[in-house]
C-alpha atoms as a PDB file:
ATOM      1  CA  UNK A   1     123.631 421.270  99.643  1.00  0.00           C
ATOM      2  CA  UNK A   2     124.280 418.215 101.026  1.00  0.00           C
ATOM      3  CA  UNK A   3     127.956 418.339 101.819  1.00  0.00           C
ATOM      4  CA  UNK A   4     126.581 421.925 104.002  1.00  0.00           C
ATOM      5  CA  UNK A   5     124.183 419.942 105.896  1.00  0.00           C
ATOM      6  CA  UNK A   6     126.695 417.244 106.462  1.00  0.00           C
ATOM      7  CA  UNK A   7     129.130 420.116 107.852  1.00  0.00           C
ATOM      8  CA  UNK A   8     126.274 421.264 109.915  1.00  0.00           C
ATOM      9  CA  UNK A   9     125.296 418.354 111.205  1.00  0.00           C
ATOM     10  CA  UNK A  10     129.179 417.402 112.376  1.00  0.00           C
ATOM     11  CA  UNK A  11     129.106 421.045 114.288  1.00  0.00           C
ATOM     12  CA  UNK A  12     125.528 420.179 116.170  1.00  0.00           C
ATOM     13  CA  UNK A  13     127.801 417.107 117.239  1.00  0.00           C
ATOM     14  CA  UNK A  14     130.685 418.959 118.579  1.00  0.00           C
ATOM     15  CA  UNK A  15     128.763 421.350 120.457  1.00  0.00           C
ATOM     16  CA  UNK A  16     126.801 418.397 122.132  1.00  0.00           C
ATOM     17  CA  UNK A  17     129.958 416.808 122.827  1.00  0.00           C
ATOM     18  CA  UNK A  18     131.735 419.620 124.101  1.00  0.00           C
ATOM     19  CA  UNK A  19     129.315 419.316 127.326  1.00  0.00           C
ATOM     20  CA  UNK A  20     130.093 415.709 127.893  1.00  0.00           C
ATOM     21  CA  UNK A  21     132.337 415.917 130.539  1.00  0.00           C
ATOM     22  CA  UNK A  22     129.805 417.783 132.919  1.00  0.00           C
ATOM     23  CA  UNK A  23     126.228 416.549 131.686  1.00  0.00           C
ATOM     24  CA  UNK A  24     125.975 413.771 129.678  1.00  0.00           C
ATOM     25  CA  UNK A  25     128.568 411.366 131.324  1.00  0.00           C
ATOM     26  CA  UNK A  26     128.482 411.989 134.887  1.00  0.00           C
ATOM     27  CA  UNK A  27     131.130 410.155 136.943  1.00  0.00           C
ATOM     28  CA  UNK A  28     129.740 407.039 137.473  1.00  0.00           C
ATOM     29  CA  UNK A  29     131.296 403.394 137.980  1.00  0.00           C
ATOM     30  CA  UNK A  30     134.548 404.865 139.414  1.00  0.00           C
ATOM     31  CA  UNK A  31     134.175 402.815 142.436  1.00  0.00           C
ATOM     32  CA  UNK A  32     135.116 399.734 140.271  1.00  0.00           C
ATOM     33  CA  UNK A  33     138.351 401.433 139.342  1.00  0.00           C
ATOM     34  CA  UNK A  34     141.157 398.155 140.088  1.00  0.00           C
ATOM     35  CA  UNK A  35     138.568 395.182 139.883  1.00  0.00           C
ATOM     36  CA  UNK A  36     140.228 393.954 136.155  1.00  0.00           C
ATOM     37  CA  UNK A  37     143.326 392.166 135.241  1.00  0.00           C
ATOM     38  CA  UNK A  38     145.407 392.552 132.327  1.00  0.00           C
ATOM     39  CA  UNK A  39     144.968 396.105 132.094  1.00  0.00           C
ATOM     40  CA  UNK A  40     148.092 396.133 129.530  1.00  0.00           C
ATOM     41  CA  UNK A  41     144.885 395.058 127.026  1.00  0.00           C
ATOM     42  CA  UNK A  42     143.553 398.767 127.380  1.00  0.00           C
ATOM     43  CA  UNK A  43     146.692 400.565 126.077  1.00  0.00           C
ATOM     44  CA  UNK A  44     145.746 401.789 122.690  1.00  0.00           C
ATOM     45  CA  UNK A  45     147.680 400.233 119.726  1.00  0.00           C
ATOM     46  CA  UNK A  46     148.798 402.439 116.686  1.00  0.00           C
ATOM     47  CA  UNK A  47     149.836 405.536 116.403  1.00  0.00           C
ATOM     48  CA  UNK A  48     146.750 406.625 113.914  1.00  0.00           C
ATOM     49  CA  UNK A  49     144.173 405.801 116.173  1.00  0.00           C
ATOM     50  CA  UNK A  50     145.800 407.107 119.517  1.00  0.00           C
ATOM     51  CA  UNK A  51     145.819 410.997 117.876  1.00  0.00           C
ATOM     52  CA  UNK A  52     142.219 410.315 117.079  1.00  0.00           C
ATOM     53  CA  UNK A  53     141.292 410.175 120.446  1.00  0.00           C
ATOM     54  CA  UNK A  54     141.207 406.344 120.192  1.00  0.00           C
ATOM     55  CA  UNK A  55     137.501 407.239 118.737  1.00  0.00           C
ATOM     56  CA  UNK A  56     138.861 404.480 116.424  1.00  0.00           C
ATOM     57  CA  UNK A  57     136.389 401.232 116.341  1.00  0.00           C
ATOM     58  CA  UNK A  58     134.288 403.021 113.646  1.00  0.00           C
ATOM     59  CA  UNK A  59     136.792 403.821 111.488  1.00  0.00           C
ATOM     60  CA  UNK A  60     138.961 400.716 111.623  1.00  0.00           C
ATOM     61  CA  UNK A  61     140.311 400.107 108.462  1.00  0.00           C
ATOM     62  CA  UNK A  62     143.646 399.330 108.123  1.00  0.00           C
ATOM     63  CA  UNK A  63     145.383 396.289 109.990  1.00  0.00           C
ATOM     64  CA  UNK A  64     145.178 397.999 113.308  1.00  0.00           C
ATOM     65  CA  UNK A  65     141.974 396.710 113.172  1.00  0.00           C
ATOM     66  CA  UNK A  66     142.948 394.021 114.684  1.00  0.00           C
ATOM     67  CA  UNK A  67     142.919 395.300 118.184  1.00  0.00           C
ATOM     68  CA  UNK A  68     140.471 397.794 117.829  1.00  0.00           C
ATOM     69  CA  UNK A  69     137.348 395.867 115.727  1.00  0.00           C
ATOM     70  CA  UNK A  70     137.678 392.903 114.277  1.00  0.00           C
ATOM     71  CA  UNK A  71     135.279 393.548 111.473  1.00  0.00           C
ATOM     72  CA  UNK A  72     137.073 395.880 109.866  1.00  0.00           C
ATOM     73  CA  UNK A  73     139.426 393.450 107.978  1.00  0.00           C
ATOM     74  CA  UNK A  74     137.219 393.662 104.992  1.00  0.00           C
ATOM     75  CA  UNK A  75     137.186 397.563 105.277  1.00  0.00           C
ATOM     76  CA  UNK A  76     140.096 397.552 102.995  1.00  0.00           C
ATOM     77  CA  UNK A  77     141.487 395.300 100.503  1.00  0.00           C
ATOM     78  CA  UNK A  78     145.313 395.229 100.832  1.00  0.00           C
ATOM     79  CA  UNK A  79     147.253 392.264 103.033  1.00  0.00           C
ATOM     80  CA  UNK A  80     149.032 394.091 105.399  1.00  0.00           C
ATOM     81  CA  UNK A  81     151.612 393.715 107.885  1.00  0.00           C
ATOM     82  CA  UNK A  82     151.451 396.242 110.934  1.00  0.00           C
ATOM     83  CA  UNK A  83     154.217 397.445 113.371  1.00  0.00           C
ATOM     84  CA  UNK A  84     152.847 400.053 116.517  1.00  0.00           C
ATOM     85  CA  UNK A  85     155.671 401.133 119.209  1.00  0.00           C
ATOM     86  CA  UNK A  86     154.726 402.909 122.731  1.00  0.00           C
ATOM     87  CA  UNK A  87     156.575 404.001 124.978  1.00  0.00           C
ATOM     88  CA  UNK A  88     154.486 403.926 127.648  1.00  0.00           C
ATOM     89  CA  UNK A  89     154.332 405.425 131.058  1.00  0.00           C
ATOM     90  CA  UNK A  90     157.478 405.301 133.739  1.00  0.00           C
ATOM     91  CA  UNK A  91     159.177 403.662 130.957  1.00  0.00           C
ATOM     92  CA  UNK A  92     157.059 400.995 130.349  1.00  0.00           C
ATOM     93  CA  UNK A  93     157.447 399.588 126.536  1.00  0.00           C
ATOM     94  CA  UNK A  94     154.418 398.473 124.896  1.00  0.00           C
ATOM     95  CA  UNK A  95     154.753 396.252 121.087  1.00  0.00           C
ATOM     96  CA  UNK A  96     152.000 395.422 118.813  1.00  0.00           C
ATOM     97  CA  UNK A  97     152.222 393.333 115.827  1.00  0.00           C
ATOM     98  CA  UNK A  98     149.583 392.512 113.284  1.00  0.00           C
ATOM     99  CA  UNK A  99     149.669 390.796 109.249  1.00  0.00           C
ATOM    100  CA  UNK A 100     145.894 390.591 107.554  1.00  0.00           C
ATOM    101  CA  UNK A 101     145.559 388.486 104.821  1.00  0.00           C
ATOM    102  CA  UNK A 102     142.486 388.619 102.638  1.00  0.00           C
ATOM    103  CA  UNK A 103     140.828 385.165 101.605  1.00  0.00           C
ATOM    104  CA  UNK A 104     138.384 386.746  99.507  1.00  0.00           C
ATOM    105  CA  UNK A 105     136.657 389.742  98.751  1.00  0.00           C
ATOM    106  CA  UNK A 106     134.269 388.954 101.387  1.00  0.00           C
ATOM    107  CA  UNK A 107     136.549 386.987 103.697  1.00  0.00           C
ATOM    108  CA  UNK A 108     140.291 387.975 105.645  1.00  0.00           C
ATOM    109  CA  UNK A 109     142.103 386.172 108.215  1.00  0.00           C
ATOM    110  CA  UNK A 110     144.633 387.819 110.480  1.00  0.00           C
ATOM    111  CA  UNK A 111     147.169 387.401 113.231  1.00  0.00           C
ATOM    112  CA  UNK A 112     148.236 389.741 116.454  1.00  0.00           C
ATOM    113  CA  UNK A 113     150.996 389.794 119.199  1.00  0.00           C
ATOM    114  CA  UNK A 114     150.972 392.383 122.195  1.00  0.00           C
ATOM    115  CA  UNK A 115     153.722 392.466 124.320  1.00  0.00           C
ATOM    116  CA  UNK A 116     154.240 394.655 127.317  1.00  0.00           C
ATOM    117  CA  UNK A 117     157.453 394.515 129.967  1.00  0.00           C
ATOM    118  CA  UNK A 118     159.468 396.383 132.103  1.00  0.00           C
ATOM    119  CA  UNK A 119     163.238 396.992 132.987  1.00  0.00           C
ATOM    120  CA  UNK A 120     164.299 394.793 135.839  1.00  0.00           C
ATOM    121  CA  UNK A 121     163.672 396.165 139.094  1.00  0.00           C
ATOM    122  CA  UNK A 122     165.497 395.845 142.510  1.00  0.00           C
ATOM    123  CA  UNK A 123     163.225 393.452 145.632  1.00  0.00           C
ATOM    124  CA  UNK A 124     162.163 395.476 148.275  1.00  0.00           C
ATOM    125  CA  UNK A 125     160.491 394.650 151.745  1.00  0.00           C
ATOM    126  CA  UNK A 126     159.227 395.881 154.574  1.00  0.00           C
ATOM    127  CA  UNK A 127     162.599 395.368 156.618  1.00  0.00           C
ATOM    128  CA  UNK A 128     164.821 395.597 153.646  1.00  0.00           C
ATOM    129  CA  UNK A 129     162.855 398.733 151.698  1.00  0.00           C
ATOM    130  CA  UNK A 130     165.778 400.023 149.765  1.00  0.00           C
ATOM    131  CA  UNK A 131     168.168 397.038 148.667  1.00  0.00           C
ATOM    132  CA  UNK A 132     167.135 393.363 149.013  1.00  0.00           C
ATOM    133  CA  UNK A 133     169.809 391.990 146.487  1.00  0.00           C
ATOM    134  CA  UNK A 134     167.459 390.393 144.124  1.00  0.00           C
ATOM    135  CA  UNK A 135     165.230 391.670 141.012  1.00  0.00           C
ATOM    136  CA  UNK A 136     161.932 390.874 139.647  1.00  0.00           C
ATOM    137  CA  UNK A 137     160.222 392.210 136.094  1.00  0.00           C
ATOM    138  CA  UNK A 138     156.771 392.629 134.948  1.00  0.00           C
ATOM    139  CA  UNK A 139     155.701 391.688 131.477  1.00  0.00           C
ATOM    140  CA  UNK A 140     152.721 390.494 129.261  1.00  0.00           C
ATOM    141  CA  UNK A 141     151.741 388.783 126.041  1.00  0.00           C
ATOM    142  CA  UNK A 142     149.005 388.414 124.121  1.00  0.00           C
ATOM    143  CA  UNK A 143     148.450 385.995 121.146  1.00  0.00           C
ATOM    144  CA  UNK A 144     144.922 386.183 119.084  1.00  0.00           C
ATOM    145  CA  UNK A 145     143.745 384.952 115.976  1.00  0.00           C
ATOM    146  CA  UNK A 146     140.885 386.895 114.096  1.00  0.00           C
ATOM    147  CA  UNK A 147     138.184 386.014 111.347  1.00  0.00           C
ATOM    148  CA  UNK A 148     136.324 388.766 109.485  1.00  0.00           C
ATOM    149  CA  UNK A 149     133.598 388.549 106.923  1.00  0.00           C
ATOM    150  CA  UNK A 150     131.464 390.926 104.864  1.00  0.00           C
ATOM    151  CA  UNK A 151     127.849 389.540 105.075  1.00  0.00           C
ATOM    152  CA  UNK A 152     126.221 392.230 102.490  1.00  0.00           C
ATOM    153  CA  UNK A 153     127.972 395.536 101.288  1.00  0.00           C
ATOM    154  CA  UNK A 154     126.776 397.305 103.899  1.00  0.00           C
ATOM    155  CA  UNK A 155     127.214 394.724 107.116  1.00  0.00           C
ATOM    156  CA  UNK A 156     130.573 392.744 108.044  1.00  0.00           C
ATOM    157  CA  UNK A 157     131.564 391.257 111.650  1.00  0.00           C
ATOM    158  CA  UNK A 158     134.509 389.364 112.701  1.00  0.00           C
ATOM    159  CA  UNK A 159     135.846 387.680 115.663  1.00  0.00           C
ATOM    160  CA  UNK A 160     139.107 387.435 117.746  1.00  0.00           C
ATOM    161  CA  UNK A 161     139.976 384.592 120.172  1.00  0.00           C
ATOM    162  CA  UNK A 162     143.405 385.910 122.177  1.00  0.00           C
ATOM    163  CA  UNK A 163     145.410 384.063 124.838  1.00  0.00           C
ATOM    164  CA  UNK A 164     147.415 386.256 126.949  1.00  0.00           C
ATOM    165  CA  UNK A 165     149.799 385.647 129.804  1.00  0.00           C
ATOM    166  CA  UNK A 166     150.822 388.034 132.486  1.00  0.00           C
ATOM    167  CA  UNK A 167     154.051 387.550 134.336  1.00  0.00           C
ATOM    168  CA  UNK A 168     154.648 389.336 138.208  1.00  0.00           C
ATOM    169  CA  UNK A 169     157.899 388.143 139.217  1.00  0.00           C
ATOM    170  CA  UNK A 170     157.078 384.467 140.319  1.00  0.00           C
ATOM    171  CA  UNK A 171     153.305 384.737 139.782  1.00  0.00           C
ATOM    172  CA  UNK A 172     151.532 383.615 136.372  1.00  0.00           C
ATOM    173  CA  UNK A 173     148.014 384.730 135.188  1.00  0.00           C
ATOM    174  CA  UNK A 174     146.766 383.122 131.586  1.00  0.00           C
ATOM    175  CA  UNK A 175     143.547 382.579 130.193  1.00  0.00           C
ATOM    176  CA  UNK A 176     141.460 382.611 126.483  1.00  0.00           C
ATOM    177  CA  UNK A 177     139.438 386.512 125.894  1.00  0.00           C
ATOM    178  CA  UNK A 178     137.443 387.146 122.847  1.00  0.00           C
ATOM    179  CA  UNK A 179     136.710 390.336 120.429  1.00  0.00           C
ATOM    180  CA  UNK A 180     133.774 390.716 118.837  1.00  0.00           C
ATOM    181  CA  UNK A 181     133.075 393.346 116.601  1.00  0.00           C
ATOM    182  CA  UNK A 182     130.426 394.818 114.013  1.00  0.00           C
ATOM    183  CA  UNK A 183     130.515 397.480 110.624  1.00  0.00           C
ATOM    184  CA  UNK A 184     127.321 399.010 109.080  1.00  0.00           C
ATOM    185  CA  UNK A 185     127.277 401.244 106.430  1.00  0.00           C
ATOM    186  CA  UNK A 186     123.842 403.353 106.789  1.00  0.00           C
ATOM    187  CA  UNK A 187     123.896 404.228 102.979  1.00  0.00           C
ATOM    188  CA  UNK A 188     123.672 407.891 103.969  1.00  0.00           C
ATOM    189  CA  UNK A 189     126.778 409.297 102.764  1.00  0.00           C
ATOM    190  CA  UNK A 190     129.428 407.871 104.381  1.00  0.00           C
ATOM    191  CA  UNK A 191     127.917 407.563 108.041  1.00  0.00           C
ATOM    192  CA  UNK A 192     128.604 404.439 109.592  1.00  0.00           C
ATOM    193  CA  UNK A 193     128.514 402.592 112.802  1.00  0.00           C
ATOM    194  CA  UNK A 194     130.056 400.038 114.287  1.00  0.00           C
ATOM    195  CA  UNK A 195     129.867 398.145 118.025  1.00  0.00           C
ATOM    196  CA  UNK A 196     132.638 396.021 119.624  1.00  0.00           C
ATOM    197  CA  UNK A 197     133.119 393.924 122.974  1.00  0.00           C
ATOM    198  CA  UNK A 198     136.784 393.731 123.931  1.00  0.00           C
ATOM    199  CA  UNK A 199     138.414 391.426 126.388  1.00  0.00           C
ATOM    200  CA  UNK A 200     135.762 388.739 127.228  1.00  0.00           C
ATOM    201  CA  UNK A 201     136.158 386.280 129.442  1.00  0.00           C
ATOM    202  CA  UNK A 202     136.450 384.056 132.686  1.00  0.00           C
ATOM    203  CA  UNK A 203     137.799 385.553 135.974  1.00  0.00           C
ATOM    204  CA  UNK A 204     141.185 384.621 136.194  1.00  0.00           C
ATOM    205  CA  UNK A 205     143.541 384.254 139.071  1.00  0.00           C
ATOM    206  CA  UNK A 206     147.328 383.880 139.700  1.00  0.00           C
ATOM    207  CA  UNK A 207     149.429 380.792 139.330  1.00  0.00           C
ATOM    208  CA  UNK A 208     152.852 380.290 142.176  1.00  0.00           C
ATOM    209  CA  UNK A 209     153.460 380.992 145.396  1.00  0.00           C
ATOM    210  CA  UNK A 210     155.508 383.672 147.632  1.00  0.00           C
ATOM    211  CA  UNK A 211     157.123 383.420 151.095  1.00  0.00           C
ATOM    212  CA  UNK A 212     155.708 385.559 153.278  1.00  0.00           C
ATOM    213  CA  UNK A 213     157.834 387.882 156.232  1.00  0.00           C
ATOM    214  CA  UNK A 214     157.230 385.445 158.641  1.00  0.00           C
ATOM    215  CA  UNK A 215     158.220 382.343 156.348  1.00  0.00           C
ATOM    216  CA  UNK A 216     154.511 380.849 155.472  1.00  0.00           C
ATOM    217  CA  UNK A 217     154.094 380.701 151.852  1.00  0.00           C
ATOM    218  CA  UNK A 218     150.694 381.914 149.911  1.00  0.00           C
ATOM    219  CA  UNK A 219     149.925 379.868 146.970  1.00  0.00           C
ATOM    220  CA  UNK A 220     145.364 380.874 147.035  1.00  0.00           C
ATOM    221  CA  UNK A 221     144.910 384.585 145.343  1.00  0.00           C
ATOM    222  CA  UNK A 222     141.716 386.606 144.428  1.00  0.00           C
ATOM    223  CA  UNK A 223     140.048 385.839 140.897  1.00  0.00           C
ATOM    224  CA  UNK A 224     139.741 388.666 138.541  1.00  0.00           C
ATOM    225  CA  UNK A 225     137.752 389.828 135.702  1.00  0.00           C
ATOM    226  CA  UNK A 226     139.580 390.399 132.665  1.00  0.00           C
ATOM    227  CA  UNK A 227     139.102 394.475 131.376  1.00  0.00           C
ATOM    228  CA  UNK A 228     135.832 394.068 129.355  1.00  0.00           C
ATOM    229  CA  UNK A 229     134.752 396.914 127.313  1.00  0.00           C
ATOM    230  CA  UNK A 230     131.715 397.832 125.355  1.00  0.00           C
ATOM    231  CA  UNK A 231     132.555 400.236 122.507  1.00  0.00           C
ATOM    232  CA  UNK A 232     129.713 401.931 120.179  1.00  0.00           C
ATOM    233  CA  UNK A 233     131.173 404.360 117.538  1.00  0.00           C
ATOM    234  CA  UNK A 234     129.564 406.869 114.446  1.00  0.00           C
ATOM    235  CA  UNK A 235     132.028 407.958 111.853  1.00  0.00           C
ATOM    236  CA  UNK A 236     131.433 410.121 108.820  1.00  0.00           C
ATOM    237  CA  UNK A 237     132.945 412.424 105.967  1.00  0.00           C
ATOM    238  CA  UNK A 238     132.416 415.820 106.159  1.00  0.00           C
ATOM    239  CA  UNK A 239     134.914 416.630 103.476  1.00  0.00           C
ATOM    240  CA  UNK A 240     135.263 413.814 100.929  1.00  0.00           C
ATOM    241  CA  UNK A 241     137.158 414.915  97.718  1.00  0.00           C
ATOM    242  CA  UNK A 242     139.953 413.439  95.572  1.00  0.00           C
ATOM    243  CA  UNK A 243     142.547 415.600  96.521  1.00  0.00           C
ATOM    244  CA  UNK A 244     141.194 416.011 100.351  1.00  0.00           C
ATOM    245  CA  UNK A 245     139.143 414.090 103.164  1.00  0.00           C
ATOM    246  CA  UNK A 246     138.412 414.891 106.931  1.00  0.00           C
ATOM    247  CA  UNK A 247     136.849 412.019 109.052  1.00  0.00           C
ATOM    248  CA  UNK A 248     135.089 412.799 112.152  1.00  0.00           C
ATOM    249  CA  UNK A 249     135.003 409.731 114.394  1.00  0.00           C
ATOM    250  CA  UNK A 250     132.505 409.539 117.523  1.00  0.00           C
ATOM    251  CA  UNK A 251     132.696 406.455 120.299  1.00  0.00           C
ATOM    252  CA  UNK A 252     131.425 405.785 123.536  1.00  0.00           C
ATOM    253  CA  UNK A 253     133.079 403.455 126.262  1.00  0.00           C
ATOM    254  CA  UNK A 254     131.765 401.202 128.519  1.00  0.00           C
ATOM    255  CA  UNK A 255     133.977 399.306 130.896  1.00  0.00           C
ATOM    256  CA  UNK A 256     133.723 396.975 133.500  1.00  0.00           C
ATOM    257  CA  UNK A 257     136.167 398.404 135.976  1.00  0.00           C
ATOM    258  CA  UNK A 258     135.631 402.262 135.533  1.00  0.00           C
ATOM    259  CA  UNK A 259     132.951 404.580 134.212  1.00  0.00           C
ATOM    260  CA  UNK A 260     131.532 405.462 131.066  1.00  0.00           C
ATOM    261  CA  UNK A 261     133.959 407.898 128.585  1.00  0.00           C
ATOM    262  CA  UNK A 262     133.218 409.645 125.562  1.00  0.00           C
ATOM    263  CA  UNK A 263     135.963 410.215 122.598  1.00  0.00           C
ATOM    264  CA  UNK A 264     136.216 412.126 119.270  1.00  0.00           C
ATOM    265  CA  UNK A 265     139.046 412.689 116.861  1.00  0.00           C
ATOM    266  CA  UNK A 266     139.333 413.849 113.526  1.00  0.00           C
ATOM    267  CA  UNK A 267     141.804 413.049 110.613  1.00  0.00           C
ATOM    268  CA  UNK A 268     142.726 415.122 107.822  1.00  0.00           C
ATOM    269  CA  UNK A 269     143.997 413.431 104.510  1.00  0.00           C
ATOM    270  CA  UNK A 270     145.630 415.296 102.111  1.00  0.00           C
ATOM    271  CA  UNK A 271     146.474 414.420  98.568  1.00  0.00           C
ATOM    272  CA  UNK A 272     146.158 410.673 100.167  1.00  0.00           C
ATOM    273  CA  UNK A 273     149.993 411.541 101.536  1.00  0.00           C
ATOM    274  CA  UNK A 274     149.751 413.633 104.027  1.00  0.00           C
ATOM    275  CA  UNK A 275     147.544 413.491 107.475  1.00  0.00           C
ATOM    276  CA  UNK A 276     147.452 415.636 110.369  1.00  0.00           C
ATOM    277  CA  UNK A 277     144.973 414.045 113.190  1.00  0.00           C
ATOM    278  CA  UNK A 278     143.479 415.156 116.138  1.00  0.00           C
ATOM    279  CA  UNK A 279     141.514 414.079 119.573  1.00  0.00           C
ATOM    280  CA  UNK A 280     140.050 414.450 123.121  1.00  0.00           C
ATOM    281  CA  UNK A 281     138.818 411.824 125.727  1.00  0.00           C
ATOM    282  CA  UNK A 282     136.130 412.583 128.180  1.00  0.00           C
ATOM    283  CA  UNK A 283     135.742 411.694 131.581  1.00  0.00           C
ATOM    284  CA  UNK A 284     139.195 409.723 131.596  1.00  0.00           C
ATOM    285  CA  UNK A 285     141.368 410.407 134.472  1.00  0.00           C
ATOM    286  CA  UNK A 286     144.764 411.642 133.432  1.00  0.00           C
ATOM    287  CA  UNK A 287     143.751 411.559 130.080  1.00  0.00           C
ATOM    288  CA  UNK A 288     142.653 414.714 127.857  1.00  0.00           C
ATOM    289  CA  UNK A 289     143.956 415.521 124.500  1.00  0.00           C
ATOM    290  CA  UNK A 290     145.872 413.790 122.053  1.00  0.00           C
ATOM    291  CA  UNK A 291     147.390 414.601 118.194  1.00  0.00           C
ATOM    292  CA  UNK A 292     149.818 413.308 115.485  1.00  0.00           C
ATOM    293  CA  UNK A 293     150.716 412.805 111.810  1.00  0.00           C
ATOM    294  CA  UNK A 294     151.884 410.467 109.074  1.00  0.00           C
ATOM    295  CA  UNK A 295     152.664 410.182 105.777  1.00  0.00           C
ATOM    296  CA  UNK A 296     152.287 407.468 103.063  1.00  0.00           C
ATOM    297  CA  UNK A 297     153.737 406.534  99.907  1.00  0.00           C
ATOM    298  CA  UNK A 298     153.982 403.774  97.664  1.00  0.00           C
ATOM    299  CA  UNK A 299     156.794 401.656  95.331  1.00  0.00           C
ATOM    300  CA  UNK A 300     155.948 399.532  92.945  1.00  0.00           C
ATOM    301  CA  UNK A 301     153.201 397.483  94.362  1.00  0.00           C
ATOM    302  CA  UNK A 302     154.047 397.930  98.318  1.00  0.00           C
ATOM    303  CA  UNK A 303     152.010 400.600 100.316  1.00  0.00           C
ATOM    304  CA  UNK A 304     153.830 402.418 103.173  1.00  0.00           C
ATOM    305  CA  UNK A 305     152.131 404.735 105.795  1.00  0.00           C
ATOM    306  CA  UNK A 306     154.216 405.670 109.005  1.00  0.00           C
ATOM    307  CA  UNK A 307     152.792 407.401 111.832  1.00  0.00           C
ATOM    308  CA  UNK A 308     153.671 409.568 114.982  1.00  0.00           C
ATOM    309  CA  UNK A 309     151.121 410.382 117.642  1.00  0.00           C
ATOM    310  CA  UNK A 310     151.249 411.889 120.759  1.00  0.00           C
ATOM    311  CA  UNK A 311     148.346 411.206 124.116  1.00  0.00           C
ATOM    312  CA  UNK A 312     148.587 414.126 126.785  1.00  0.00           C
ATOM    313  CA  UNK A 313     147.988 411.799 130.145  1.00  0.00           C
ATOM    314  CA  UNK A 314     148.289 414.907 132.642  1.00  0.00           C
ATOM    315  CA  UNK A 315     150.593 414.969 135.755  1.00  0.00           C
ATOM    316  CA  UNK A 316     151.758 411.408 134.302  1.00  0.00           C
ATOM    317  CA  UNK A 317     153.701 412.903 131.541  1.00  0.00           C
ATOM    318  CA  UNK A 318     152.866 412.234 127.931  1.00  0.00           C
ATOM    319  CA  UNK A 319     152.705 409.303 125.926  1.00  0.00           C
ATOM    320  CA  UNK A 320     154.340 408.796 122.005  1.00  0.00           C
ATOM    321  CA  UNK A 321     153.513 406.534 119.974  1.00  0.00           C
ATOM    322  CA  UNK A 322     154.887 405.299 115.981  1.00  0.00           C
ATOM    323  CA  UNK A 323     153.407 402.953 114.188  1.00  0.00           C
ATOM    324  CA  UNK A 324     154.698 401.437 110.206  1.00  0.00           C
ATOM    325  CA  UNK A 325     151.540 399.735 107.981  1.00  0.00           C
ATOM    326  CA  UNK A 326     152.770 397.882 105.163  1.00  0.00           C
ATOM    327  CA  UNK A 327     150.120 396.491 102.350  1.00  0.00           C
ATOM    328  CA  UNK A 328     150.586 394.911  99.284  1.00  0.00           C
END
């Protein structure tokens, strides 16, 4: 009886979600669309999460966790080390690294590096708009150090304190952002909620100078905000057996340079080796559905999962991701 109601109460959510798009998030805060830096931050990390939707901050628990909510180290009990490749738009290649290391039952440590760049790409000006000679590249790095701790079996938080650096040719933009994240376990079957801020910080503004057409040189530039987000998510089990498991996952978004989005995604577990994985964002420009799989096995005392996923980003072409977890 209960597993039906929990089924039935997971289909009252989809249909309420399926009218997202045109009632409950109406398109609001677009007009801040461009006021954030660092928007190589947003890209989603890990191939698990990105087929889910990136409905991910409520789930969180595996070393990915690191980018997505901080207070999911202590979700799972393994050290883990944590490789995520995307190849990103117009060719744009996107790393994440990540290692977790458990101090106690109650208490894990871990580090992250994101790292963004481009292929070098020819100077153009107005007078010279197809051949200047010279090249410039884009890239972006981002170091952070997080601290998770499990207050009471049902309640952990954790904390991440990142410095990133973004590159533009001669110009140089740096600064200190924190995560902060929550986990609650309501008790009632496996519902649970979590809420994370992303990415907070002072404005920032670019370091160097450039020459100008006419020869005068601009070394004064506009502050920005970094790309803040709010995140609330629900997760639950509406199959949870030993040989099977679905997760439902449930998160809204609140940025500070675009409006409000809605995700969902789903993960099915079979066996605990096989998953297949599924998702759809909501009110996202260029950005709809999303899917992918993995597979995990273990030798000796080393865990392996490796994952594929794939995010559908409309007239821009689609986006793959794979992503290797390693836990001991």
């Amino acid at each position: 009886m209960m597993r039906l109601r929990t089924i039935r109460a997971f289909i009252v959510i989809l249909s309420l979600t399926s009218a997202a798009h045109s009632q409950l998030l109406p398109v609001l805060g677009a007009q801040r669309a461009g006021t954030a830096t660092a928007q190589f931050l947003k890209i989603g990390v890990g191939a698990r999460a990105s087929a889910m939707g990136e409905s991910f901050v409520a789930v969180s628990n595996d070393a990915s966790a690191l980018f997505w909510n901080p207070a999911g180290l202590v979700q799972f009990k393994e050290d883990q080390a944590f490789v995520s490749h995307t190849s990103w738009l117009v060719d744009i290649k996107h790393e994440f690294f990540g290692a977790v290391y458990h101090l106690t039952t109650e208490d894990a440590v871990g580090l992250s590096v994101i790292a963004l760049q481009t292929d070098d790409m020819p100077v153009t000006t107005e007078v010279q708009p197809y051949e200047h000679g010279s090249y410039f590249r884009y890239g972006d790095v981002a170091v952070g150090i997080s601290y998770s701790r499990k207050m009471t079996p049902q309640f952990s938080f954790g904390g991440t304190i990142r410095y990133m650096n973004e590159t533009l040719d001669v110009l140089r933009m740096s600064g200190f952002l924190v995560d902060f994240g929550t986990y609650y376990w309501t008790g009632l079957g496996t519902t649970r909620f979590s809420a994370v801020v992303s990415n907070f910080g002072n404005q920032m503004s670019p370091r160097g100078s450039v020459t100008r057409l006419n020869g005068s040189t601009l070394s004064q530039f506009q502050e920005f905000s970094p790309p803040t987000t709010f995140k609330f998510g629900f997760a639950f089990e509406p199959i949870n057996e030993d040989d099977q498991k679905l997760t439902a996952s449930f998160q809204l978004n609140h940025p500070n340079d675009n409006s409000e989005n809605l995700a969902m995604g789903m993960e099915y577990e079979l066996l605990n080796t096989f998953f297949v994985r599924g998702g759809y964002r909501f009110n996202v420009d260029e950005q709809s559905y999303s899917f992918g799989a993995g597979v995990a096995a273990s030798v000796s005392v080393v865990h392996m999962n490796v994952d594929y996923g794939y995010s559908a980003f409309g007239r821009l072409g689609g986006v793959h991701r794979l992503s290797i977890l390693v836990g001991l």
